[in-house]
Protein backbone atom coordinates (compact mmCIF):
# COMPACT_ATOMS: atom_id res chain seq x y z
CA UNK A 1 180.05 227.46 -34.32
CA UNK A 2 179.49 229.09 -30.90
CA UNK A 3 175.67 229.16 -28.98
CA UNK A 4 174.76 232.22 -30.88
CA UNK A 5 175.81 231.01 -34.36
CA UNK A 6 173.44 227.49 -33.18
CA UNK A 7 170.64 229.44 -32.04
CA UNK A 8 170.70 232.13 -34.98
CA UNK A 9 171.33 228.79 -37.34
CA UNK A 10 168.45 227.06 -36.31
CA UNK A 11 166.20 229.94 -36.21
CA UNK A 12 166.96 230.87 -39.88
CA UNK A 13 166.16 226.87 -41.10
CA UNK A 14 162.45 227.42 -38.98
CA UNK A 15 161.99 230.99 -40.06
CA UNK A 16 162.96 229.89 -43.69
CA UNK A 17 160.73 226.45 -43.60
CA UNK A 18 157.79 228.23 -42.06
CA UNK A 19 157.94 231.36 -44.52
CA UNK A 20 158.19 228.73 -47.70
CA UNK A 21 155.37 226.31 -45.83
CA UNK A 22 153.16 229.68 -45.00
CA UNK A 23 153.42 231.37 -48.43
CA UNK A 24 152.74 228.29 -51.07
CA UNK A 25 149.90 227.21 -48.42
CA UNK A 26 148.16 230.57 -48.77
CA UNK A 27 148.83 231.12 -52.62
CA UNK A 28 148.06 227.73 -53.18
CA UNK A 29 145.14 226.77 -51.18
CA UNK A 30 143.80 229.32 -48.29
CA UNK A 31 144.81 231.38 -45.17
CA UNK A 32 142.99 228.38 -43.37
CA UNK A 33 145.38 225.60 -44.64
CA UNK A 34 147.97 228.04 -44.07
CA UNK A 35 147.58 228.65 -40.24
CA UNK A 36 146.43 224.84 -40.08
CA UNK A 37 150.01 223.80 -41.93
CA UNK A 38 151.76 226.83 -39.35
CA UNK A 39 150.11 225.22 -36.55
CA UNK A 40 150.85 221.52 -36.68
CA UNK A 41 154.09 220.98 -39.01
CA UNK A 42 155.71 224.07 -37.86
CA UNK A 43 155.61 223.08 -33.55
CA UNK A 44 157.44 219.62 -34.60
CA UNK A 45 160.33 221.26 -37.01
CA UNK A 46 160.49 223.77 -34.00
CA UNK A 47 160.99 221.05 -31.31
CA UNK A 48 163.41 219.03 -33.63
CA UNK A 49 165.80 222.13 -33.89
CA UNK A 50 165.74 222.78 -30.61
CA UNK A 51 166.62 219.19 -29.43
CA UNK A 52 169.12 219.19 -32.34
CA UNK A 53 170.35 222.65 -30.28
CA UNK A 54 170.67 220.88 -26.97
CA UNK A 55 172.70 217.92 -28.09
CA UNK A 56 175.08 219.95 -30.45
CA UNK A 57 175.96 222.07 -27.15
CA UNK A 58 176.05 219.23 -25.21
CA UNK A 59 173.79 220.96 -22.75
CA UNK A 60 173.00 219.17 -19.15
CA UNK A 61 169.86 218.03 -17.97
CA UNK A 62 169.48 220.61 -15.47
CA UNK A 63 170.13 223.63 -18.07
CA UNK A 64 168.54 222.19 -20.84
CA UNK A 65 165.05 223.78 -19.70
CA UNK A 66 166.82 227.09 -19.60
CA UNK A 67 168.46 227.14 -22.76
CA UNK A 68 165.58 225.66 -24.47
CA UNK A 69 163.95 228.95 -23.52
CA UNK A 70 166.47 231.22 -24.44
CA UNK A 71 166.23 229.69 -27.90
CA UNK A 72 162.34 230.38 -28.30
CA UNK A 73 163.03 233.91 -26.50
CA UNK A 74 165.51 234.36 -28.99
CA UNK A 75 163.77 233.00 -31.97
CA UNK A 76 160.92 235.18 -30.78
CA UNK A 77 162.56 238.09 -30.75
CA UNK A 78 164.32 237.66 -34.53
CA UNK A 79 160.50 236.44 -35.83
CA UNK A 80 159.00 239.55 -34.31
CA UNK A 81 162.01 241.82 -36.00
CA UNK A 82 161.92 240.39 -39.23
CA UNK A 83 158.14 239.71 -39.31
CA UNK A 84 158.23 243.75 -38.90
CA UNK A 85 160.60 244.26 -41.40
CA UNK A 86 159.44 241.76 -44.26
CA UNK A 87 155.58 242.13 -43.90
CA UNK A 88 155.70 245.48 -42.70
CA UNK A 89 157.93 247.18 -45.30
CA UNK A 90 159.53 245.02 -47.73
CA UNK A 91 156.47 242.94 -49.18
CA UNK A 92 154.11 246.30 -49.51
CA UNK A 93 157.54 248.24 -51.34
CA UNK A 94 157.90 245.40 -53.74
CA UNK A 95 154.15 245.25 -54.16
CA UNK A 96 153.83 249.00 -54.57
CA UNK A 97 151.53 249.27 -51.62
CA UNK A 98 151.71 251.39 -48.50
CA UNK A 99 153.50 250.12 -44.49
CA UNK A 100 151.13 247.94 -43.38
CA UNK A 101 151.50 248.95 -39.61
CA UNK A 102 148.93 246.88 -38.32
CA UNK A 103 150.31 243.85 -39.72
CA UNK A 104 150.38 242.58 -35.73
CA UNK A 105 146.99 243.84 -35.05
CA UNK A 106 145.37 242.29 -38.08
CA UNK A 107 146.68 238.57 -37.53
CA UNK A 108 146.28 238.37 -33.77
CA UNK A 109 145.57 236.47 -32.23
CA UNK A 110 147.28 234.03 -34.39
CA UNK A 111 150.63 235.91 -35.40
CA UNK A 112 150.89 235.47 -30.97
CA UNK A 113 149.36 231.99 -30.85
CA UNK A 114 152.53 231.13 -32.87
CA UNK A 115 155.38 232.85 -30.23
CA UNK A 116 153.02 230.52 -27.64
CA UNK A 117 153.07 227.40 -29.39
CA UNK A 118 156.72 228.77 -30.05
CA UNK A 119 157.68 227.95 -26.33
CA UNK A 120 155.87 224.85 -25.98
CA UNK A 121 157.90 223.50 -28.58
CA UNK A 122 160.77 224.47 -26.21
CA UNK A 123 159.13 223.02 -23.58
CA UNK A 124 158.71 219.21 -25.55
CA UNK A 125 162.51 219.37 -26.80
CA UNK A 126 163.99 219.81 -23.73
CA UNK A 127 161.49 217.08 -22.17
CA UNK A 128 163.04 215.37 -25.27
CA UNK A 129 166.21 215.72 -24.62
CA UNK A 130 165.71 215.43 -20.80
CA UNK A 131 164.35 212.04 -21.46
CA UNK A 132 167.34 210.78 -24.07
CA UNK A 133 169.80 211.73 -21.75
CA UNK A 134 167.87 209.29 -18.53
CA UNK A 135 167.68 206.38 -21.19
């Protein structure tokens, strides 16, 4: 599997994990254990995938910090698209209800707190990785 194919790879597992973790939390319990559960499990599984990223592309020290930001950039990007597609259209079809187009008004600022926390993940695996490859 090529970069994209990695980065697309691991962004499906997070966006798949954090959509299962997000929904049973909110059914299940409350919005507030669901942006507490999005806001401390979700930053480690991010920063795992991304170190598991680096060392599957063998990536040096020196362009580890850029390509762990390309990752979240791209990972941001796909999140934002299919955020927009899935809560925007798809959810309010199925449940016979109407576009909710201010799906990214409504949830700020935590639907952007997660893009943030997003690249400090980024940040930690490449310090990870940065660190693993000095030992």
């Amino acid at each position: 599997m090529n970069r994209v194919g990695w980065m697309v790879g691991t962004f499906l597992v997070m966006y798949l994990v954090a959509t299962i973790l997000g929904f049973a939390t909110h059914l299940f319990l409350n919005p507030l254990a669901m942006w507490i559960s999005v806001f401390t499990i979700m930053p480690v599984l991010s920063a795992l995938l991304i170190y598991a990223y680096l060392r599957k592309l063998r990536t040096t020290q020196q362009a580890s910090l850029r390509e762990s930001f390309w990752v979240a950039a791209v990972w941001i990007i796909l999140s934002f698209g299919l955020d927009s597609i899935m809560y925007i259209a798809v959810i309010p079809f199925f449940s016979h209800g109407a576009p909710n187009w201010t799906l990214f008004r409504d949830q700020s600022p935590w639907i952007w707190l997660s893009y943030i926390v997003l690249l400090l993940s980024a940040f930690a695996a490449h310090s990870a990785y940065k660190r693993k490859a000095n030992d």
